[in-house]
Protein backbone atom coordinates (compact mmCIF):
# COMPACT_ATOMS: atom_id res chain seq x y z
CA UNK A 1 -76.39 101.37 217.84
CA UNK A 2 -74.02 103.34 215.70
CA UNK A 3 -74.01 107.20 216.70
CA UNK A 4 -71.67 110.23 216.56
CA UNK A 5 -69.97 110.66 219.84
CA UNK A 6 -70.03 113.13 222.38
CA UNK A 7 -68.50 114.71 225.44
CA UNK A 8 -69.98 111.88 227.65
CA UNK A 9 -68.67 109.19 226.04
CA UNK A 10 -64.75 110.63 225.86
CA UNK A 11 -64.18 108.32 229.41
CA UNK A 12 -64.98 105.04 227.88
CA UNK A 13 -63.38 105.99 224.69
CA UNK A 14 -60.43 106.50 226.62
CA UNK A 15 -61.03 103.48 228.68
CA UNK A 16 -61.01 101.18 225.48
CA UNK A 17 -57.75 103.42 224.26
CA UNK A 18 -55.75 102.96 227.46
CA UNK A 19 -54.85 98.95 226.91
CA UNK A 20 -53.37 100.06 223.42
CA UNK A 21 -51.20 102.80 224.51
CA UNK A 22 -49.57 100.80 227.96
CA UNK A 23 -49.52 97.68 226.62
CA UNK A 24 -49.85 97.80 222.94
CA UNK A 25 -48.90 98.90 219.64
CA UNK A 26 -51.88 99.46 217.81
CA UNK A 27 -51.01 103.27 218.79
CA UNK A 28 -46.97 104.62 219.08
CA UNK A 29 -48.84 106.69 221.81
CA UNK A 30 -47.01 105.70 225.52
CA UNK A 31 -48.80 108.01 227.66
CA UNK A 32 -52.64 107.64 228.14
CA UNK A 33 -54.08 111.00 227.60
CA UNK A 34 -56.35 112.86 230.58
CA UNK A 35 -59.86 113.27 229.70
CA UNK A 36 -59.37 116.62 229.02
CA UNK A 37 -56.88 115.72 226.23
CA UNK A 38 -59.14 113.36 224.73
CA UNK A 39 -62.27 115.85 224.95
CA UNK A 40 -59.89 118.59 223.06
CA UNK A 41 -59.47 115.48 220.52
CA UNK A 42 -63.03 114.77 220.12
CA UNK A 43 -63.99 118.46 219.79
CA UNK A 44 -61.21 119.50 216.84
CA UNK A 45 -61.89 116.32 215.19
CA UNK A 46 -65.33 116.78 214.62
CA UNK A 47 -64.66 120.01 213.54
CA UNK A 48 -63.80 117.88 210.22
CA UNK A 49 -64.26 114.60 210.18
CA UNK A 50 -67.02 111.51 211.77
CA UNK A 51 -66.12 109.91 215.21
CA UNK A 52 -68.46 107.56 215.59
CA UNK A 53 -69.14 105.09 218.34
CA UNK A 54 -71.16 102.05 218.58
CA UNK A 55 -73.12 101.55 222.39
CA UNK A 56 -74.90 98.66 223.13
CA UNK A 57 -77.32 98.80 226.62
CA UNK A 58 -75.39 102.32 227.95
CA UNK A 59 -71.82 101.21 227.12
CA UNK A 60 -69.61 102.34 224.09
CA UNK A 61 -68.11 99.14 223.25
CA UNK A 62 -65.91 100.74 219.76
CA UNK A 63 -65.33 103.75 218.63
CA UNK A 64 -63.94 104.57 214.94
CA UNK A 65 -62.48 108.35 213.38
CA UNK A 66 -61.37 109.57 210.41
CA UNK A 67 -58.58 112.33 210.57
CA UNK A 68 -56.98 114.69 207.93
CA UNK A 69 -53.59 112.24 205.88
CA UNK A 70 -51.53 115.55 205.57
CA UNK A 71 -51.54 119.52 205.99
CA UNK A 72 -51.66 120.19 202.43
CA UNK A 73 -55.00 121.32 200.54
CA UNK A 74 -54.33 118.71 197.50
CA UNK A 75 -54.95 115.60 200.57
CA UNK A 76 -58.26 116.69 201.02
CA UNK A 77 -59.90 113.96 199.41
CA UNK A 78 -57.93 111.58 201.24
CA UNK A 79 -58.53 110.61 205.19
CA UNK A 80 -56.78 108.44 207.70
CA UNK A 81 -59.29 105.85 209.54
CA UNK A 82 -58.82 104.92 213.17
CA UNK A 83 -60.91 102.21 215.01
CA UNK A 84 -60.50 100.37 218.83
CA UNK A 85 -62.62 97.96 219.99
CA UNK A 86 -63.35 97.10 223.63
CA UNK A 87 -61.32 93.37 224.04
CA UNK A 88 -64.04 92.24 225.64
CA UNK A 89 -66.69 92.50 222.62
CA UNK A 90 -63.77 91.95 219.96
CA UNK A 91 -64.42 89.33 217.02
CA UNK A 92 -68.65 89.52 216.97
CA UNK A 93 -68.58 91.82 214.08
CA UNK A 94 -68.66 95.00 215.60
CA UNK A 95 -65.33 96.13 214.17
CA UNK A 96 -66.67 96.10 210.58
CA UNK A 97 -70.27 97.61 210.66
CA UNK A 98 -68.86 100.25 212.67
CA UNK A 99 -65.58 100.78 210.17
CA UNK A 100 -68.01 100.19 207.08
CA UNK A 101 -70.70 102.89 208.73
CA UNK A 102 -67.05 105.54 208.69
CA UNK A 103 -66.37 104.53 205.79
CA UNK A 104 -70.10 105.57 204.02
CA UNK A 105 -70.39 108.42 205.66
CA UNK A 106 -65.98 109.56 204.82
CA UNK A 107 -67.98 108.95 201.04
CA UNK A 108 -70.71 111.68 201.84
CA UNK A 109 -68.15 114.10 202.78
CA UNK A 110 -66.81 113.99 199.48
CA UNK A 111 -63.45 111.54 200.90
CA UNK A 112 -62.02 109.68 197.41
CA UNK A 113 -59.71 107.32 199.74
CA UNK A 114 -59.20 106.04 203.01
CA UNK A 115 -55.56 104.95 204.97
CA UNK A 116 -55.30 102.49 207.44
CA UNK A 117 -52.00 102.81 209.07
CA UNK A 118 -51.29 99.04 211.18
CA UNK A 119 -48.38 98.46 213.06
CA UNK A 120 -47.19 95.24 212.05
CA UNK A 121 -47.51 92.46 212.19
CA UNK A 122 -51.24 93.45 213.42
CA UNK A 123 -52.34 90.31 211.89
CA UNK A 124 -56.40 91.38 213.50
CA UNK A 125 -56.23 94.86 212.18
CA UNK A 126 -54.60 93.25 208.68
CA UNK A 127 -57.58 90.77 208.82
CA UNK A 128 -60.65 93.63 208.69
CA UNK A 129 -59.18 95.60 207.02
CA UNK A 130 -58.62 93.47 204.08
CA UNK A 131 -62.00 91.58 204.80
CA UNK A 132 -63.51 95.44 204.15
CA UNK A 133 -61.89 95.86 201.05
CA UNK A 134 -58.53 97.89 201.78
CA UNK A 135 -55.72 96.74 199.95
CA UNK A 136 -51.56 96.76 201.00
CA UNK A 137 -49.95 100.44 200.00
CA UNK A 138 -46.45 99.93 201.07
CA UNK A 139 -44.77 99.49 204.37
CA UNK A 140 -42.51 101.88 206.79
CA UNK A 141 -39.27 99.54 208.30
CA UNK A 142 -38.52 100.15 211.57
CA UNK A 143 -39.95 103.47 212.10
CA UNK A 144 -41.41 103.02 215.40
CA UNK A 145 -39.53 102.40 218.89
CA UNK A 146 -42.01 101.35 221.34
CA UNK A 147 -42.53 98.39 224.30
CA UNK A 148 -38.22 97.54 223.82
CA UNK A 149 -38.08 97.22 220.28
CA UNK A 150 -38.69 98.75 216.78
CA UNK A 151 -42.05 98.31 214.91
CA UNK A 152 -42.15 98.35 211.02
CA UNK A 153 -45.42 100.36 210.25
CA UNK A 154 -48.32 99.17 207.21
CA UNK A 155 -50.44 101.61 204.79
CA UNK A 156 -53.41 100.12 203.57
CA UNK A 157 -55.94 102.04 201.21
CA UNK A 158 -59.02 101.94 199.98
CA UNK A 159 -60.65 103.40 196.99
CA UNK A 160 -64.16 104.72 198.67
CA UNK A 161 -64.96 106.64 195.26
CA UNK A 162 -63.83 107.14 191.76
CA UNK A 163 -62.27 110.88 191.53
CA UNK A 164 -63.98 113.46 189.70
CA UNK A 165 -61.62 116.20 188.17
CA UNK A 166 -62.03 118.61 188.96
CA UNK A 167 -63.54 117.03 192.38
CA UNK A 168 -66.30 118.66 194.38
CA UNK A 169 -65.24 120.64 197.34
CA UNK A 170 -64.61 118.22 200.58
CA UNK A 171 -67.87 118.82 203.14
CA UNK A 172 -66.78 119.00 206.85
CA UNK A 173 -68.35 116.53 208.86
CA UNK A 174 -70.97 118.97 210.89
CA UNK A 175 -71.92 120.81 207.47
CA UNK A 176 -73.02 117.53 205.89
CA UNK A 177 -76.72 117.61 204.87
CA UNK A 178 -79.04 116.25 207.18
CA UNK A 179 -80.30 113.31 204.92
CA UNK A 180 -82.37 110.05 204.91
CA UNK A 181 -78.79 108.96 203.70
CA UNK A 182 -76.89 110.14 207.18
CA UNK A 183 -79.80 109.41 209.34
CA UNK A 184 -79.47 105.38 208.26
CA UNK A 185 -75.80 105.25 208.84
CA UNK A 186 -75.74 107.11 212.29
CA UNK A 187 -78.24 106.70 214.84
């Protein structure tokens, strides 16, 4: 099941994060943030923007956000997408209904675009997120120092919806109208 998550799930989120941050690169992150931290992330993300998780029997095996590109008022039709899968559960699928439920719902918010940001190689992440339609945007060299070595960084877009001009006002993810619409992508 696809849902929005809460407070009670911020330990297993941070239980699928951890592996990334010690022994990974999907994140430049190299200390795994305290619950607390990670509750204060929850919270002041969905201030704005979907966190969604998927949970199967009582266990959040994925979680996915979408998070503001830049500061500036003209990015506001434009989101970065994050997603982490439990290894455990990774490669049945789960990555890409629960990416492609963001997505839909970035599109109700009013979102024109979505950035993936891969370290690379990251030839997984590459894989969905090409499979889902994002294309290559350009690539940062070297502009990550992480695990003994320096990591060239990815951008890959996608186009969720052609921009109106003037475009409608971007809707924050809790003032989003409670719809047949919602209700279907989020349990």
């Amino acid at each position: 099941m696809i849902r929005i998550a809460h407070a009670g799930d911020v330990a297993a989120i941070r239980a699928i994060y951890a592996p990334s941050v010690t022994d990974g690169t999907a994140t430049f992150e190299t200390e795994v943030p305290s619950i607390d931290a990670m509750q204060e992330r929850l919270r002041t993300r969905l201030l704005h923007y979907p966190w969604l998780v998927w949970e199967d029997a009582g266990e959040i095996l994925a979680y996915a956000y979408a998070g503001r590109f830049r500061e500036r008022a003209a990015y506001d039709w434009i989101a970065e997408t994050s997603i982490y899968v439990r290894a455990d559960v990774q490669r049945r699928g789960i990555a890409r209904r629960l990416y492609g439920s963001l997505l839909d719902v970035m599109r109700l918010q009013g979102i024109n675009q979505a950035v993936g940001v891969i370290t690379l190689p990251g030839e997984n992440s590459v894989a969905l997120h090409e499979r889902i339609g994002f294309s290559p945007a350009g690539v940062w060299r070297q502009c990550g120092y992480k695990l003994g070595r320096w990591w060239d960084v990815g951008v890959w877009q996608m186009e969720l919806q052609a921009a109106a001009t003037p475009p409608p006002p971007f809707i924050p993810f809790p003032q989003l109208p409670d719809s047949r619409s919602l209700r279907e992508l989020i349990g």
